[in-house]
Structure formats: structure tokens, C-alpha cells
PDB file of N, CA and C in Angstrom:
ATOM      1  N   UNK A   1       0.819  -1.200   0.000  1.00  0.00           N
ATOM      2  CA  UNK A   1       0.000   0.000   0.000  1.00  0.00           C
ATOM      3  C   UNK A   1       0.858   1.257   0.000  1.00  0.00           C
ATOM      4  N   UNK A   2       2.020   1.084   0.956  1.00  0.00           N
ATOM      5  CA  UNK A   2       2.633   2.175   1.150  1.00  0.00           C
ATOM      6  C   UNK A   2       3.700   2.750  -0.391  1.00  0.00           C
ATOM      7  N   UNK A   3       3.606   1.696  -1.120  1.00  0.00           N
ATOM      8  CA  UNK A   3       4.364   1.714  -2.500  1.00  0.00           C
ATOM      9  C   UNK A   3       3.625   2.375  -3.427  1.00  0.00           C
ATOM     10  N   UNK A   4       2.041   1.879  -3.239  1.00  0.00           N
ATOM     11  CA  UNK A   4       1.593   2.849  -4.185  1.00  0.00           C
ATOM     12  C   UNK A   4       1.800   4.217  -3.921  1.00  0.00           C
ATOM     13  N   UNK A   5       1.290   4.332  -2.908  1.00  0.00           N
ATOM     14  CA  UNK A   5       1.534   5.519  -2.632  1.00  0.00           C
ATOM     15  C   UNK A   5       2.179   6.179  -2.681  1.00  0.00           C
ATOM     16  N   UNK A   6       3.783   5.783  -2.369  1.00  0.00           N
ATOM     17  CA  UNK A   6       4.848   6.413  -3.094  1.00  0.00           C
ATOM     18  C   UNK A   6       4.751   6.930  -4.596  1.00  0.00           C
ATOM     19  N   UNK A   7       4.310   5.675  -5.363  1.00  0.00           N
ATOM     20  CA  UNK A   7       4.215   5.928  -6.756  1.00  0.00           C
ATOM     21  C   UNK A   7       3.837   6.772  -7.377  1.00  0.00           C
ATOM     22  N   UNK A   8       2.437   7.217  -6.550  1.00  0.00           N
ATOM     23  CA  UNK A   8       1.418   8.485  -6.897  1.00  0.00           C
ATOM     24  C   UNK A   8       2.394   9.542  -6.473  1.00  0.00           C
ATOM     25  N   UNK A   9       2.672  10.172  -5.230  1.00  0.00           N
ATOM     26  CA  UNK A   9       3.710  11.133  -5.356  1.00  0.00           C
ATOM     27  C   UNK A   9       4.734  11.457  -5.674  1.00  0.00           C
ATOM     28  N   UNK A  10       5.630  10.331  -6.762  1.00  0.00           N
ATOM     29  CA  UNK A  10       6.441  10.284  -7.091  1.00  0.00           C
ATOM     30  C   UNK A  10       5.982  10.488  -9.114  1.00  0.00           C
ATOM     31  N   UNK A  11       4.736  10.155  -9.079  1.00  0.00           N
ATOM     32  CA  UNK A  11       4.072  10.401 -10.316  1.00  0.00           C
ATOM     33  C   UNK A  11       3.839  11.871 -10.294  1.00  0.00           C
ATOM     34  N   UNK A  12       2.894  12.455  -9.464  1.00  0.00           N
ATOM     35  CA  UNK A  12       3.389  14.306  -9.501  1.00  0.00           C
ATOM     36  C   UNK A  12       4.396  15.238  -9.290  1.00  0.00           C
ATOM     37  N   UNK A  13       5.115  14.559  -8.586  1.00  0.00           N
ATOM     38  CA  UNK A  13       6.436  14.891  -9.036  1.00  0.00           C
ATOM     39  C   UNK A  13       6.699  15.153 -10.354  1.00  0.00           C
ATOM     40  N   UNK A  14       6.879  14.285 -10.767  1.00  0.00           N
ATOM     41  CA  UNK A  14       7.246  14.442 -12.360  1.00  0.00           C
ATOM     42  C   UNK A  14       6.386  15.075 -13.284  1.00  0.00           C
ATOM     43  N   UNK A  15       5.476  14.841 -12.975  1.00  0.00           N
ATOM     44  CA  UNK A  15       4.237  15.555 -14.046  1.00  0.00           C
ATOM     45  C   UNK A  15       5.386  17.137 -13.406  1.00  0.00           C
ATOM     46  N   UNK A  16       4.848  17.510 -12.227  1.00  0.00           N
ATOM     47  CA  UNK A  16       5.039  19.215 -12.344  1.00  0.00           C
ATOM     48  C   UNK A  16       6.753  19.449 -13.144  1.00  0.00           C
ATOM     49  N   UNK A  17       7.359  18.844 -12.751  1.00  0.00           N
ATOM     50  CA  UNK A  17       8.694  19.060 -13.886  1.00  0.00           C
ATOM     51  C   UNK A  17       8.781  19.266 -15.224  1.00  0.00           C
ATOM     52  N   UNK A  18       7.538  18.121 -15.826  1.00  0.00           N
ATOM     53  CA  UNK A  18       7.400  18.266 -17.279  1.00  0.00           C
ATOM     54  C   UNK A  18       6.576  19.422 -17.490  1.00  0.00           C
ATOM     55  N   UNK A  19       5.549  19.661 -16.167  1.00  0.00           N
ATOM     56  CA  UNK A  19       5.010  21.233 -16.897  1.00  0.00           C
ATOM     57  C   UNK A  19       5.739  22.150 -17.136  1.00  0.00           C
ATOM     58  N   UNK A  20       6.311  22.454 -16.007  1.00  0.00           N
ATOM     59  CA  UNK A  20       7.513  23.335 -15.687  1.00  0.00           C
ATOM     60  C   UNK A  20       8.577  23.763 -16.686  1.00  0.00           C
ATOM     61  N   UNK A  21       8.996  22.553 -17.846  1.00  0.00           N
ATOM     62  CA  UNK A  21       9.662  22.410 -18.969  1.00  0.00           C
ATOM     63  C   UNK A  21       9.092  22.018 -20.465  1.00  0.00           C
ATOM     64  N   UNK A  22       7.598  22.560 -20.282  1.00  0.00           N
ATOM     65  CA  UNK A  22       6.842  22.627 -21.361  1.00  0.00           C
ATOM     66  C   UNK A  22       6.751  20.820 -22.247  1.00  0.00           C
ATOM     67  N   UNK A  23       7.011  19.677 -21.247  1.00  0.00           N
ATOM     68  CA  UNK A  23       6.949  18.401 -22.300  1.00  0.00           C
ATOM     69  C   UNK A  23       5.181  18.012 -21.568  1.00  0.00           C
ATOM     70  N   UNK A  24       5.081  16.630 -22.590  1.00  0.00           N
ATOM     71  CA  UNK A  24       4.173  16.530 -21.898  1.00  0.00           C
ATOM     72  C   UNK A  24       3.797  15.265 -20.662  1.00  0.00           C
ATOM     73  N   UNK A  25       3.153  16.282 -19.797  1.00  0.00           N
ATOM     74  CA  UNK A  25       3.115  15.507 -18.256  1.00  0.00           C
ATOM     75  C   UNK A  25       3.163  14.207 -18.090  1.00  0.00           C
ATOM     76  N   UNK A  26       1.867  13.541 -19.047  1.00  0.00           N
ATOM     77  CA  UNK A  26       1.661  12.132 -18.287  1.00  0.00           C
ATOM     78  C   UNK A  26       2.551  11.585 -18.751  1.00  0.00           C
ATOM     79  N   UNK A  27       3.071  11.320 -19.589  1.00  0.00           N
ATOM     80  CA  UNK A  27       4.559  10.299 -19.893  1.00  0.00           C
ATOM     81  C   UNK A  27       5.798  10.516 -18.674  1.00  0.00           C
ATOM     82  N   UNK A  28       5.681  11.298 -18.432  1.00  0.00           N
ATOM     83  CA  UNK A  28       6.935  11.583 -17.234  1.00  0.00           C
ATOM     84  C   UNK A  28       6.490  11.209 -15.988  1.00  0.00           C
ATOM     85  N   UNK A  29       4.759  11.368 -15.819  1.00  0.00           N
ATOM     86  CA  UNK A  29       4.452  10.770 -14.613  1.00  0.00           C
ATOM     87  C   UNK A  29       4.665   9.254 -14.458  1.00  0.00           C
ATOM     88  N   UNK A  30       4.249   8.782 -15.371  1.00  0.00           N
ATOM     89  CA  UNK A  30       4.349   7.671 -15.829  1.00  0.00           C
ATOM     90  C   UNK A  30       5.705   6.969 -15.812  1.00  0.00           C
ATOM     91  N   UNK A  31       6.797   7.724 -16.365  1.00  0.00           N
ATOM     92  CA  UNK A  31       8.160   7.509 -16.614  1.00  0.00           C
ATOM     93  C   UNK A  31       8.771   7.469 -14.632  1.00  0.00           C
ATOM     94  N   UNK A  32       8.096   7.975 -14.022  1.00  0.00           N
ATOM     95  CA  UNK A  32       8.687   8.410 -12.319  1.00  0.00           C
ATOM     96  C   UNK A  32       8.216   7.108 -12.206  1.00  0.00           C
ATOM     97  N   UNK A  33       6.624   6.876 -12.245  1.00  0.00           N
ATOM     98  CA  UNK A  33       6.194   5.900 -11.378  1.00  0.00           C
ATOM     99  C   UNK A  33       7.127   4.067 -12.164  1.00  0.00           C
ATOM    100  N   UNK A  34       7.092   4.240 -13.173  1.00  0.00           N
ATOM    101  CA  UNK A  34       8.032   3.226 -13.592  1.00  0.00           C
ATOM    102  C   UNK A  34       9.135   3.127 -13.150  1.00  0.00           C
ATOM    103  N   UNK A  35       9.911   4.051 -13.070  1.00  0.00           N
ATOM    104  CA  UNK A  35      11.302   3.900 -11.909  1.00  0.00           C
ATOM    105  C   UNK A  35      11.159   3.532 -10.713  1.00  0.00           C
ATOM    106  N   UNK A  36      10.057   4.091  -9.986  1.00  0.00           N
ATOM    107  CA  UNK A  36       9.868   3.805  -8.612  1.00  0.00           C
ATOM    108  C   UNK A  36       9.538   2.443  -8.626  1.00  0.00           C
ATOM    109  N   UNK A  37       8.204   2.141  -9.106  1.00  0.00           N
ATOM    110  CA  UNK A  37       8.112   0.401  -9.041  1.00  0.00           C
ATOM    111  C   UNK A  37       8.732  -0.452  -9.052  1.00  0.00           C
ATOM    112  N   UNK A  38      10.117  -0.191 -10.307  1.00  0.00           N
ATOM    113  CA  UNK A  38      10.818  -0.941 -11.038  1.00  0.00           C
ATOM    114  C   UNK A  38      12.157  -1.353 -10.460  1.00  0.00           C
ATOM    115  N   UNK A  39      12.782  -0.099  -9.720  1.00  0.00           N
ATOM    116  CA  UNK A  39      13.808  -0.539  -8.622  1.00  0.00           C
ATOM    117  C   UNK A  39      13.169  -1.341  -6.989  1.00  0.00           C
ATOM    118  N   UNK A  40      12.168  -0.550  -7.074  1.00  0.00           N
ATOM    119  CA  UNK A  40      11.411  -1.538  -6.048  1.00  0.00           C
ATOM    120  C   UNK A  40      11.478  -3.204  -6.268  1.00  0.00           C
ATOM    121  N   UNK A  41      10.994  -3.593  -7.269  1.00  0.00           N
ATOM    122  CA  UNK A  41      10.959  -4.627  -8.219  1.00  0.00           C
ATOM    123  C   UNK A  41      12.280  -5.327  -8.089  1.00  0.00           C
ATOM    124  N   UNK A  42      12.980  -4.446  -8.670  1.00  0.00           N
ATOM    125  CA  UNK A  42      14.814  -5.641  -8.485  1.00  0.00           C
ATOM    126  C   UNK A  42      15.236  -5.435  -7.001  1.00  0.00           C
ATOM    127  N   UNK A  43      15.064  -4.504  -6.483  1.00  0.00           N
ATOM    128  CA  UNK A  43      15.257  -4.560  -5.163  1.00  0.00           C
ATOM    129  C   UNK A  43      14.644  -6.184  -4.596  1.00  0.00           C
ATOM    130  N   UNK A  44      13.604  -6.530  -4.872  1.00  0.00           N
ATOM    131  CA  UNK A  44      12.997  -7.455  -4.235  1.00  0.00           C
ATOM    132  C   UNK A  44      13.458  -8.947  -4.898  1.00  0.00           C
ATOM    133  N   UNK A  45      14.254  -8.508  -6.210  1.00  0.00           N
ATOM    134  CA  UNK A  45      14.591  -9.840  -7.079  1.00  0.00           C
ATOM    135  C   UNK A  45      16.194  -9.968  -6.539  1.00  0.00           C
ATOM    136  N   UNK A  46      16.804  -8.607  -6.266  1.00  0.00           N
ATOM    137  CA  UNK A  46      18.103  -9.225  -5.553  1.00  0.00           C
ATOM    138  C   UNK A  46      17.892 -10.036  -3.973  1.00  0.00           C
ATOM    139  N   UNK A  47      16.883  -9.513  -3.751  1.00  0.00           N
ATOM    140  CA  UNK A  47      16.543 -10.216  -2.137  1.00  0.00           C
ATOM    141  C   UNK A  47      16.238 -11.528  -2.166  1.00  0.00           C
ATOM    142  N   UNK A  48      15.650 -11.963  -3.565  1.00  0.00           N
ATOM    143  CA  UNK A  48      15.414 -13.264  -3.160  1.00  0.00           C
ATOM    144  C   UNK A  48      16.250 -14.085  -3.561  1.00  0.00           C
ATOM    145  N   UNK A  49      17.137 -13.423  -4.805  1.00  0.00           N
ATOM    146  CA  UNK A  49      18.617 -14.163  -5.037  1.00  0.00           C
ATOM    147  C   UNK A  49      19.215 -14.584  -3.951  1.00  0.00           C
ATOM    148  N   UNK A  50      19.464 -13.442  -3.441  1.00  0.00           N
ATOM    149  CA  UNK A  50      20.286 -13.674  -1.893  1.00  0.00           C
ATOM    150  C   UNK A  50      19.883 -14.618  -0.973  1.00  0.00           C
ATOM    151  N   UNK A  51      18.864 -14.516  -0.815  1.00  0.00           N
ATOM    152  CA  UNK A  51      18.112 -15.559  -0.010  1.00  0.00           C
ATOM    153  C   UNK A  51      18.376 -16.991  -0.606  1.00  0.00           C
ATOM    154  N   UNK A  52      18.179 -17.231  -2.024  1.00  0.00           N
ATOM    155  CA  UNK A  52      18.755 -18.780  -2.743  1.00  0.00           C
ATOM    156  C   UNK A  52      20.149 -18.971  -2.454  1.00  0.00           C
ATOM    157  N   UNK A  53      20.990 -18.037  -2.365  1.00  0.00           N
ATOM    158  CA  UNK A  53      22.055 -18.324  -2.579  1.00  0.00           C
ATOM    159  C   UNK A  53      22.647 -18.674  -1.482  1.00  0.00           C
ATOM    160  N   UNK A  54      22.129 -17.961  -0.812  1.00  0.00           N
ATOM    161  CA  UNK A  54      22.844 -18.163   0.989  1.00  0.00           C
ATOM    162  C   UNK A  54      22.112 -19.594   1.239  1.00  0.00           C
ATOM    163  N   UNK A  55      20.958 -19.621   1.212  1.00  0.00           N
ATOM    164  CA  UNK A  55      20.535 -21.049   1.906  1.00  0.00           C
ATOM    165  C   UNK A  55      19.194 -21.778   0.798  1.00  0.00           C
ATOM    166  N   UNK A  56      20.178 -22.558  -0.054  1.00  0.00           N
ATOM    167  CA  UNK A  56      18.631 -23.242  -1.044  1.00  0.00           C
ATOM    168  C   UNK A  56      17.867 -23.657  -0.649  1.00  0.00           C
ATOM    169  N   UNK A  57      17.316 -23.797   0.638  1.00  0.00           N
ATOM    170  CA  UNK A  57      15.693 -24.445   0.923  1.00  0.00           C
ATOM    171  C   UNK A  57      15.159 -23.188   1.751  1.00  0.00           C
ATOM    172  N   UNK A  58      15.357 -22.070   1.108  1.00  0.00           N
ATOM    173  CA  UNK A  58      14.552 -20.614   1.210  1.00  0.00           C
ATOM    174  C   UNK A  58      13.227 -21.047   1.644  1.00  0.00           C
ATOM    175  N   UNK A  59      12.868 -20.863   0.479  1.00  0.00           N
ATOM    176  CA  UNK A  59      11.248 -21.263   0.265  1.00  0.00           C
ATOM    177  C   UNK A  59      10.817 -22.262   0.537  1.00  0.00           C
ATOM    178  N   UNK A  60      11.063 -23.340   0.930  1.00  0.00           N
ATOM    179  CA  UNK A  60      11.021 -24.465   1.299  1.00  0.00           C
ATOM    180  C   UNK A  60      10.530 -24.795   2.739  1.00  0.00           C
ATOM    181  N   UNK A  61      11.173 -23.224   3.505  1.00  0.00           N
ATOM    182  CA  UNK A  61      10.657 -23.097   5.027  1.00  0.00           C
ATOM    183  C   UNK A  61       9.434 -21.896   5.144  1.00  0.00           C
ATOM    184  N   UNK A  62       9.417 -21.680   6.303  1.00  0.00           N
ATOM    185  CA  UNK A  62       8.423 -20.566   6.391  1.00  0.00           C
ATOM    186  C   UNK A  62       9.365 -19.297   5.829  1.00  0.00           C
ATOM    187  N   UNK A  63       8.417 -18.294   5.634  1.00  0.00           N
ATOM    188  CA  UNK A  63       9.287 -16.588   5.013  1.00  0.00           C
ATOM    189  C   UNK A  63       9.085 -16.549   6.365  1.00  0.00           C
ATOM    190  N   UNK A  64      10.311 -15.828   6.595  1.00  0.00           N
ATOM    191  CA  UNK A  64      10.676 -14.829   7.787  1.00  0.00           C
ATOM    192  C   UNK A  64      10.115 -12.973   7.738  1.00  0.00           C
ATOM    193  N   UNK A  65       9.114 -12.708   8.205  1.00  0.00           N
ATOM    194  CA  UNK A  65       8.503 -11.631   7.533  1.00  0.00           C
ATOM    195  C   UNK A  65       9.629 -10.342   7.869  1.00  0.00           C
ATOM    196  N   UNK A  66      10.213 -10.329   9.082  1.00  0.00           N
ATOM    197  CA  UNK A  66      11.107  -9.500   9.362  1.00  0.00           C
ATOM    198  C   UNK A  66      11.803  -9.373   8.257  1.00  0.00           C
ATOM    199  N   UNK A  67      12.524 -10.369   7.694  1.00  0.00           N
ATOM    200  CA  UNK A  67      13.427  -9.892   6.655  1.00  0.00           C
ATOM    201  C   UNK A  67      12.721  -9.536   5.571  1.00  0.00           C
ATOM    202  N   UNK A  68      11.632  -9.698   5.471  1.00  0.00           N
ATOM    203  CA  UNK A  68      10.728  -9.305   4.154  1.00  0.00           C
ATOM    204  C   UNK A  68      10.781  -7.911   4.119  1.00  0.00           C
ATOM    205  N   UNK A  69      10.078  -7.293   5.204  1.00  0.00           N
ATOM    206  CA  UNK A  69       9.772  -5.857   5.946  1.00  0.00           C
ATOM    207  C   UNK A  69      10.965  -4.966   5.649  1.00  0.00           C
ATOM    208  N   UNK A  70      12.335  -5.860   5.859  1.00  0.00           N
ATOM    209  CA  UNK A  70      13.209  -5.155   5.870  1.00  0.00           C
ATOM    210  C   UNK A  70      13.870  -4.933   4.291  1.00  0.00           C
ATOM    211  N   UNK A  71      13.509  -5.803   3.942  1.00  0.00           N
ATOM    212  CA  UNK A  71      13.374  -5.344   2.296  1.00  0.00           C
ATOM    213  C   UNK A  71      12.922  -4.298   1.335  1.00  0.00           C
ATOM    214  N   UNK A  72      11.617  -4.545   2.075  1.00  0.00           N
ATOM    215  CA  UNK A  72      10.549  -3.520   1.354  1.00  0.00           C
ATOM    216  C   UNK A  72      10.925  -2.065   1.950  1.00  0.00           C
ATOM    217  N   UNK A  73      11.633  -2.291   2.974  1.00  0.00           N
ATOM    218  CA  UNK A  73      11.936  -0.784   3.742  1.00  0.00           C
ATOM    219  C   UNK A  73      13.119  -0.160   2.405  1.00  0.00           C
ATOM    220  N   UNK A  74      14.016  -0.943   3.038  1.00  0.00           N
ATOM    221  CA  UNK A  74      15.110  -0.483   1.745  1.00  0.00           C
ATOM    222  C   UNK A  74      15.088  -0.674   0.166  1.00  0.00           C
ATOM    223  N   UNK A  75      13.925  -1.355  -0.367  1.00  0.00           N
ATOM    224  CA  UNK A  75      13.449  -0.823  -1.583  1.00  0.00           C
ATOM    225  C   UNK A  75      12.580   0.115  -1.574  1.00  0.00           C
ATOM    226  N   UNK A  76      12.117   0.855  -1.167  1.00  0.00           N
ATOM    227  CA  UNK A  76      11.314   2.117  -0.598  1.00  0.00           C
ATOM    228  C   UNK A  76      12.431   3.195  -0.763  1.00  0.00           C
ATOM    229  N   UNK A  77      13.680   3.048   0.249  1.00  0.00           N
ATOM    230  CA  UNK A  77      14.628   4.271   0.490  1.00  0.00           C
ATOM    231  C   UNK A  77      14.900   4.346  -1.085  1.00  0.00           C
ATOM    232  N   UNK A  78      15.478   3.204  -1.321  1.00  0.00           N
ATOM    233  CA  UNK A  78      16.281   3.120  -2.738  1.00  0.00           C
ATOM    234  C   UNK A  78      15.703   3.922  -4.207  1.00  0.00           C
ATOM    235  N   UNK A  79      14.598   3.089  -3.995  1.00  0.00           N
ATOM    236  CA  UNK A  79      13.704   3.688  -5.025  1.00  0.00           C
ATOM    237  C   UNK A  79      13.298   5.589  -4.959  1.00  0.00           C
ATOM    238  N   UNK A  80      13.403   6.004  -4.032  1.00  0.00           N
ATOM    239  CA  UNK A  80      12.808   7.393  -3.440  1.00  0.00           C
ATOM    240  C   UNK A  80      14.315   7.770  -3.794  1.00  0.00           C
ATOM    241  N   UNK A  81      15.657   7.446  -3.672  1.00  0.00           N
ATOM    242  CA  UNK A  81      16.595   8.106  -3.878  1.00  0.00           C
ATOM    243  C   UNK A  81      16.758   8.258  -5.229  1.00  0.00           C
ATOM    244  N   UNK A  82      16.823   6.847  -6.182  1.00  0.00           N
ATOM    245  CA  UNK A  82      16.683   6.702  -8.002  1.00  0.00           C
ATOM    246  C   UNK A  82      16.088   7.812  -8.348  1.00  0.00           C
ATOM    247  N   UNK A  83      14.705   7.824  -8.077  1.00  0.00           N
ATOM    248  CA  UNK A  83      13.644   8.581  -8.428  1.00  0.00           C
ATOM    249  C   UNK A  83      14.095   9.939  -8.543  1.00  0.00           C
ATOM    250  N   UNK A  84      14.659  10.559  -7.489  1.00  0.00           N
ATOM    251  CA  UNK A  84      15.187  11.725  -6.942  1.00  0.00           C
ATOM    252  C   UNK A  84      16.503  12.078  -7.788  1.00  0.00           C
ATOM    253  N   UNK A  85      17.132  10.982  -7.772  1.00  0.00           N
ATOM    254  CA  UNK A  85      18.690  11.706  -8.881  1.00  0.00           C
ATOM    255  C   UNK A  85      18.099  11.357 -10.522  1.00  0.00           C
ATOM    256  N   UNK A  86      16.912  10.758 -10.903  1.00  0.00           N
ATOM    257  CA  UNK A  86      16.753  10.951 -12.357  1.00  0.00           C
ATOM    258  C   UNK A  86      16.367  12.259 -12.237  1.00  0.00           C
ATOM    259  N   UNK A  87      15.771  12.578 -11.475  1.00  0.00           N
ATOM    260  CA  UNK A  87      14.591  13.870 -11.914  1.00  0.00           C
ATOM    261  C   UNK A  87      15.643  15.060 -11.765  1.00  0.00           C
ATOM    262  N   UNK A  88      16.578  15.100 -10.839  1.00  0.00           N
ATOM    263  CA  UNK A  88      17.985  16.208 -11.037  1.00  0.00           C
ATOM    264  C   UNK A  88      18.342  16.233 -11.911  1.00  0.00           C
ATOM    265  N   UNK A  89      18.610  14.826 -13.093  1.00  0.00           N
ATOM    266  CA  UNK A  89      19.180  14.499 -14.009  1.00  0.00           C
ATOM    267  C   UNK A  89      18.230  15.032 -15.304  1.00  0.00           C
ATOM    268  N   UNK A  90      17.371  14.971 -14.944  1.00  0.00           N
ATOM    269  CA  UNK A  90      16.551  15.531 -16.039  1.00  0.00           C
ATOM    270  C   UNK A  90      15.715  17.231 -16.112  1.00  0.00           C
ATOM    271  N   UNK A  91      16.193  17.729 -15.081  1.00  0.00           N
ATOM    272  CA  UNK A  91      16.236  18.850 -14.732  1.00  0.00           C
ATOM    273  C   UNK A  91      17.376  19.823 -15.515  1.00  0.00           C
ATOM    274  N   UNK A  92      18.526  18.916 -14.850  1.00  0.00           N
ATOM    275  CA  UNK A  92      19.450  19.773 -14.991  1.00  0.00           C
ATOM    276  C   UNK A  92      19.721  19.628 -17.017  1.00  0.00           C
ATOM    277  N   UNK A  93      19.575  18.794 -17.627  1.00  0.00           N
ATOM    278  CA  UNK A  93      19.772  18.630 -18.832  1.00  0.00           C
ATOM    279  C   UNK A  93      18.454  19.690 -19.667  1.00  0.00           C
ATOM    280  N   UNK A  94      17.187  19.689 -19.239  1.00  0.00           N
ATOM    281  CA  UNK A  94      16.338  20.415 -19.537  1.00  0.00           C
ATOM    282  C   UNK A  94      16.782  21.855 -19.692  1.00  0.00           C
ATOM    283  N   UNK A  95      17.243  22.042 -18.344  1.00  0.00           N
ATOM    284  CA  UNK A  95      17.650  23.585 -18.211  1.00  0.00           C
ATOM    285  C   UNK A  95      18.787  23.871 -19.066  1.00  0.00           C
ATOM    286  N   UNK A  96      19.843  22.827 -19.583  1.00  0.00           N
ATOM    287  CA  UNK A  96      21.187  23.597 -20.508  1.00  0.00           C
ATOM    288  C   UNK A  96      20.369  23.381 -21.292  1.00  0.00           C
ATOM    289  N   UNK A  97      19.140  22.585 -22.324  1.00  0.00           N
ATOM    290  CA  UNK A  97      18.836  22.700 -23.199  1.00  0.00           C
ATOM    291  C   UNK A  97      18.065  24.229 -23.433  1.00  0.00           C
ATOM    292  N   UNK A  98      17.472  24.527 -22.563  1.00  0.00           N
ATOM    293  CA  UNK A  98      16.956  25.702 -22.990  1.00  0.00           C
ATOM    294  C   UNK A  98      17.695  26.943 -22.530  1.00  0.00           C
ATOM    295  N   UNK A  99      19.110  26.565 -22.375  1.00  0.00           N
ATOM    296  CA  UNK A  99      19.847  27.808 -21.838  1.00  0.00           C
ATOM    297  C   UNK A  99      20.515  27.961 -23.725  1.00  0.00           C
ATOM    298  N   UNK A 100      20.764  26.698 -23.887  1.00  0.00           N
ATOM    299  CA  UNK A 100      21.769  26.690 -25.628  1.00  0.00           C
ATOM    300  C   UNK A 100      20.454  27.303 -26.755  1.00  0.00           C
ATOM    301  N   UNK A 101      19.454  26.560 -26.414  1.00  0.00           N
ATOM    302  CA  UNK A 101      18.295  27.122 -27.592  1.00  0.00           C
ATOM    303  C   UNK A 101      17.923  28.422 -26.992  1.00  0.00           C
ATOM    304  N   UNK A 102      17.831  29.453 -26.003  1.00  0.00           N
ATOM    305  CA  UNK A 102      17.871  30.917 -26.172  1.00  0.00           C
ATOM    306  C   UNK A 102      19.292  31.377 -26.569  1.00  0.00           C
ATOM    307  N   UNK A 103      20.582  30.869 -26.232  1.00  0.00           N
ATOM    308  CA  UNK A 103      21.716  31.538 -26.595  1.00  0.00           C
ATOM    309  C   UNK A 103      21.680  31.400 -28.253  1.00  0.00           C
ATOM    310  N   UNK A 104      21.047  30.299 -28.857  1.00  0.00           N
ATOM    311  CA  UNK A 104      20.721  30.561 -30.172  1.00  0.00           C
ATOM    312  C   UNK A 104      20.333  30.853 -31.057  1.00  0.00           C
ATOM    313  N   UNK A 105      19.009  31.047 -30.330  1.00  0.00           N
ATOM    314  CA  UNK A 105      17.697  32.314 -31.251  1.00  0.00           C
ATOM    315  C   UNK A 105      18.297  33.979 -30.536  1.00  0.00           C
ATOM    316  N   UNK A 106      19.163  34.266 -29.774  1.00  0.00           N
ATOM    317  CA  UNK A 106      19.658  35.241 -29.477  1.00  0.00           C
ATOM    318  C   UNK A 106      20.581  35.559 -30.695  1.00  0.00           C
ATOM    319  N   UNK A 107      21.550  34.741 -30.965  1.00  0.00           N
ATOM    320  CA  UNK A 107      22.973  35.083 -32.053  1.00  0.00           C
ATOM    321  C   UNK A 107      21.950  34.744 -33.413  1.00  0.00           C
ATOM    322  N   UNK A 108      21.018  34.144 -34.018  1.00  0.00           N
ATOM    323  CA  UNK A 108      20.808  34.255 -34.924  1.00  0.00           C
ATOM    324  C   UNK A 108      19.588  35.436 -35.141  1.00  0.00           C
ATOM    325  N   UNK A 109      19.436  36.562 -34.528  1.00  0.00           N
ATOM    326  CA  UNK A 109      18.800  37.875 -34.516  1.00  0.00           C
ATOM    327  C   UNK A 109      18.891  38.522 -35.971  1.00  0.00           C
ATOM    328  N   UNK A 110      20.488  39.063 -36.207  1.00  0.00           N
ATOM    329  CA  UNK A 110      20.762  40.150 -36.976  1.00  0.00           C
ATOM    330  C   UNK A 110      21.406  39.073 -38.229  1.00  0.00           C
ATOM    331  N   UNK A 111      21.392  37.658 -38.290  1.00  0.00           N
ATOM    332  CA  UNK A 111      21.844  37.143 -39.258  1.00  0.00           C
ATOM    333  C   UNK A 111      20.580  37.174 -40.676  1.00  0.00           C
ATOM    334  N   UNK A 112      19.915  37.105 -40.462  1.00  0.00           N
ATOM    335  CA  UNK A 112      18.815  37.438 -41.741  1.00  0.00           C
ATOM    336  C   UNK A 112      18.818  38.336 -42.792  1.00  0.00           C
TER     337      UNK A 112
END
């Protein structure tokens, strides 16, 4: 539950960025909440690697929910941090793009 939820605020997030930079919103909301899920997601596929690897009759016994919990905790952090350095990442590239396309409709003024 608490994942969706992330997802959704991690989905407006992004929408307001893409307004902010004139693209359009729902693909970027969309594009957040796919990151968020998605490291969530391998987060939970390295956990269970680990879990085979350390001891092959994993599944075989009861799940230990503690370590589950503690999974989902740190695919939570993880994912909230990803999320957080794409959107810098796509910030900051947005902004030189529209710093080079005004420095260029600036110098091509008096060329006509």
C-alpha cells in the first residue's frame, strides 16, 4: 500500500517538472512511477537471489517476515533516492537545453 503511494507522489512529481519544462506531463508521470516500481521490483529480485544463494531451501521453510519488511523498507529508500537523482538528471539537462536554444535564437537575430 505504502508503495503505491509512493508511486502516486512520485508520479506528480514528475508531471510538475514536465510542466515546468513545457513536455508533456503524463509520460513523465508515468516515466517516475516506472522507476519507482521498477527498482522496487529488483530490489525485491536481488533479495530473493540472496536468499537462494545463501541457503537453497529458502522457500522451502516458512518466510521470515522480518526480513521481508526489511526489504521492502530499503526498496522504498532506494527507489525514493533513483527517483530523486533521475529527476535532477533531467532537470538539470532540460535547463542547458533551454539555456543553448535561447543563446541561439539570441545570435541568430541580426543574421537574416
Amino acid at each position: 500500500m505504502i508503495s503505491i503511494i509512493i508511486a502516486i507522489g512520485v508520479f506528480r512529481y514528475y508531471q510538475k517538472l514536465a510542466v515546468r519544462n513545457g513536455k508533456v506531463h503524463w509520460k513523465y508521470g508515468f516515466l517516475g512511477m516506472g522507476i519507482c516500481l521498477g527498482v522496487q521490483f529488483l530490489v525485491w529480485l536481488i533479495y530473493g537471489f540472496i536468499g537462494v544463494l545463501l541457503n537453497p531451501n529458502t522457500y522451502s521453510q516458512e518466510l521470515n517476515l522480518f526480513s521481508a519488511t526489511l526489504a521492502t523498507d530499503i526498496g522504498w529508500i532506494v527507489s525514493i533516492f533513483t527517483v530523486w537523482f533521475v529527476h535532477r538528471h533531467l532537470e538539470k539537462s532540460w535547463r542547458k537545453d533551454a539555456i543553448s536554444t535561447n543563446e541561439s535564437e539570441i545570435d541568430g537575430i541580426g543574421k537574416k
